[in-house]
Protein backbone atom coordinates (compact mmCIF):
# COMPACT_ATOMS: atom_id res chain seq x y z
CA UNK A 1 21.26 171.99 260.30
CA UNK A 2 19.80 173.96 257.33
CA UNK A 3 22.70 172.82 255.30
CA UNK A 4 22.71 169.29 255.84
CA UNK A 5 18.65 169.36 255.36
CA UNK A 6 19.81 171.29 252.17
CA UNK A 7 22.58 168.77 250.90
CA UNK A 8 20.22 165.82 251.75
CA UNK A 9 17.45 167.35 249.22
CA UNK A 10 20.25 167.90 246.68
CA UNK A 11 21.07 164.84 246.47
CA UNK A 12 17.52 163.23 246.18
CA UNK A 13 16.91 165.54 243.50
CA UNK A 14 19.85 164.52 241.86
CA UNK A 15 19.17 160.89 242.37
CA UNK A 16 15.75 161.03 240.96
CA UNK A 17 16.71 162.60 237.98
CA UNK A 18 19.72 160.19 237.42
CA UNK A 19 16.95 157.59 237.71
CA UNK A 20 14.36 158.97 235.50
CA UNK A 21 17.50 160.10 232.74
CA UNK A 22 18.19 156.24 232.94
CA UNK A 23 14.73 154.74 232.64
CA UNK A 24 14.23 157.13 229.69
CA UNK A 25 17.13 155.01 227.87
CA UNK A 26 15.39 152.00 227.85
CA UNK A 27 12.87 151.81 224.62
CA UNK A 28 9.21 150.21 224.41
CA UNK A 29 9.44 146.55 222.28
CA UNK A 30 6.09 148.05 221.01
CA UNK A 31 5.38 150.11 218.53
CA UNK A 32 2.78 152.76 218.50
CA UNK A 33 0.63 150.71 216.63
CA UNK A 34 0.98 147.71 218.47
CA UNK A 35 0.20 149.70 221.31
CA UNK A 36 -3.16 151.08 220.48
CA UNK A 37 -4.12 147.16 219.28
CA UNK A 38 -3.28 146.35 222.70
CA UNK A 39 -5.25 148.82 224.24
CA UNK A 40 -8.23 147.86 221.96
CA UNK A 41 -8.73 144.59 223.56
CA UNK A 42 -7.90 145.33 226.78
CA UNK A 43 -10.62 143.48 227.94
CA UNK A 44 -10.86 140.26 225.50
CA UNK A 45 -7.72 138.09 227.13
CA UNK A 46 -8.16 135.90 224.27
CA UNK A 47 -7.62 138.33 221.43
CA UNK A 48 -4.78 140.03 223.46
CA UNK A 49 -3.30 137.12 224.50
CA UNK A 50 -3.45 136.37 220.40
CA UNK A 51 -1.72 139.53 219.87
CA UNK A 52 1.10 139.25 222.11
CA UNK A 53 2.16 135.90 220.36
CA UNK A 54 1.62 137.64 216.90
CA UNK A 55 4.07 140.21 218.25
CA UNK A 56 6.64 137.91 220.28
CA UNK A 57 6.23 135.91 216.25
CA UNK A 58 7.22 139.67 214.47
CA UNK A 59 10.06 139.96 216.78
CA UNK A 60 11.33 136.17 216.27
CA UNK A 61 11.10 136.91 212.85
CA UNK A 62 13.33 140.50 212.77
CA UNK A 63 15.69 138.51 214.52
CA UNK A 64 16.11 135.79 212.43
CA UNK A 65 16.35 138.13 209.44
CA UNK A 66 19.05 140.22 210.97
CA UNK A 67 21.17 137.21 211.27
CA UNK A 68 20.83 135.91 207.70
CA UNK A 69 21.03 139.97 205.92
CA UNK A 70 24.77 139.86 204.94
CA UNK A 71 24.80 144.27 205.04
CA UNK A 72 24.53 144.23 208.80
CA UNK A 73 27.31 145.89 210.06
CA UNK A 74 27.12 145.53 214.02
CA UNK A 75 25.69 142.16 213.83
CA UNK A 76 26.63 141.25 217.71
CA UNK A 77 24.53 144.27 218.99
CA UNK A 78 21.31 144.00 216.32
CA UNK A 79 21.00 140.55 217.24
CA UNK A 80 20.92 141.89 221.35
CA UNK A 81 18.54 144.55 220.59
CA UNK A 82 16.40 142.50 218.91
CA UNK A 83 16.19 139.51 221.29
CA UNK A 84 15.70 141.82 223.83
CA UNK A 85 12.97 143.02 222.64
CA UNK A 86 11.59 139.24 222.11
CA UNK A 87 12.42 138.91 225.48
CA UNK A 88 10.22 142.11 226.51
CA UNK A 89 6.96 141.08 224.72
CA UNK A 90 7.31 137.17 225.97
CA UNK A 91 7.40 138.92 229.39
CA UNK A 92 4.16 140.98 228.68
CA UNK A 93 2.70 138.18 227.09
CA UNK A 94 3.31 135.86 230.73
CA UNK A 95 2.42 138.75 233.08
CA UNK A 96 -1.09 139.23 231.43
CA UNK A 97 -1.38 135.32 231.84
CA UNK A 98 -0.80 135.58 235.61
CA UNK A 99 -3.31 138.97 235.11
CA UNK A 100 -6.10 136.79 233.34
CA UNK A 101 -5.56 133.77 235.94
CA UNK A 102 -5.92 136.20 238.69
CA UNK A 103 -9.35 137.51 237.66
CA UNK A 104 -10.20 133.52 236.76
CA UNK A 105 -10.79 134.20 233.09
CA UNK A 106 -10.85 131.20 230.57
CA UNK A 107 -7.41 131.01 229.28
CA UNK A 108 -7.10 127.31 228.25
CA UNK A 109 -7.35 128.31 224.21
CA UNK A 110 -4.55 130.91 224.98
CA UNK A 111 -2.34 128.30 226.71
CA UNK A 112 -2.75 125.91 224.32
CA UNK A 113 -1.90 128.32 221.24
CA UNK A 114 1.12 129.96 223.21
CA UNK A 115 2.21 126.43 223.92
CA UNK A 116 2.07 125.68 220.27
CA UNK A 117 3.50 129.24 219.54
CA UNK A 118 6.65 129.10 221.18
């Protein structure tokens, strides 16, 4: 009985570690900067809102230049990493929306430049 209790905890252990080793892997879109700008207007949706298309823009951007710059060697897998990290701020950027439209805050300026953004 105390060996089977034993294995079972094992291999939880082992599990959760697997899992946080994995989710470790996966890197923040944001940079350090961005970060701290988000965090500054934390409660302004309009000027966070602002930010997150600003930064979903920088990332468009990167990714456009990486397919044009001719020295890029792994083209295939600059041009993932870098949509996927488009991907990851467009995501931020729609779950604050559904954030601000839960708490009923005045997001029609916000739609309208996202709409105009994207």
């Amino acid at each position: 009985m105390i060996l089977a209790r034993h294995r079972v905890t094992c291999c939880a252990l082992s599990l959760l570690l697997s899992c946080a080793a994995w989710s470790e892997r996966r890197r923040d879109p944001l940079t350090p900067l961005e970060v701290d700008q988000l965090r500054d207007t934390a409660m302004e949706p309009d000027l966070r809102l602002k930010l997150y298309i600003k930064f979903a823009r920088a990332r468009l951007a990167s990714l456009e230049q990486v397919r044009s710059d001719p020295k890029v060697t792994n083209r295939g897998q600059e041009t993932h990493d870098r949509l996927q990290d488009f991907l990851d701020v467009y995501d931020e950027l729609n779950e604050n929306i559904d954030t601000y439209v839960g708490r009923k805050a005045d997001l029609r300026k916000c739609r309208q430049r996202r709409s105009q953004a994207v």
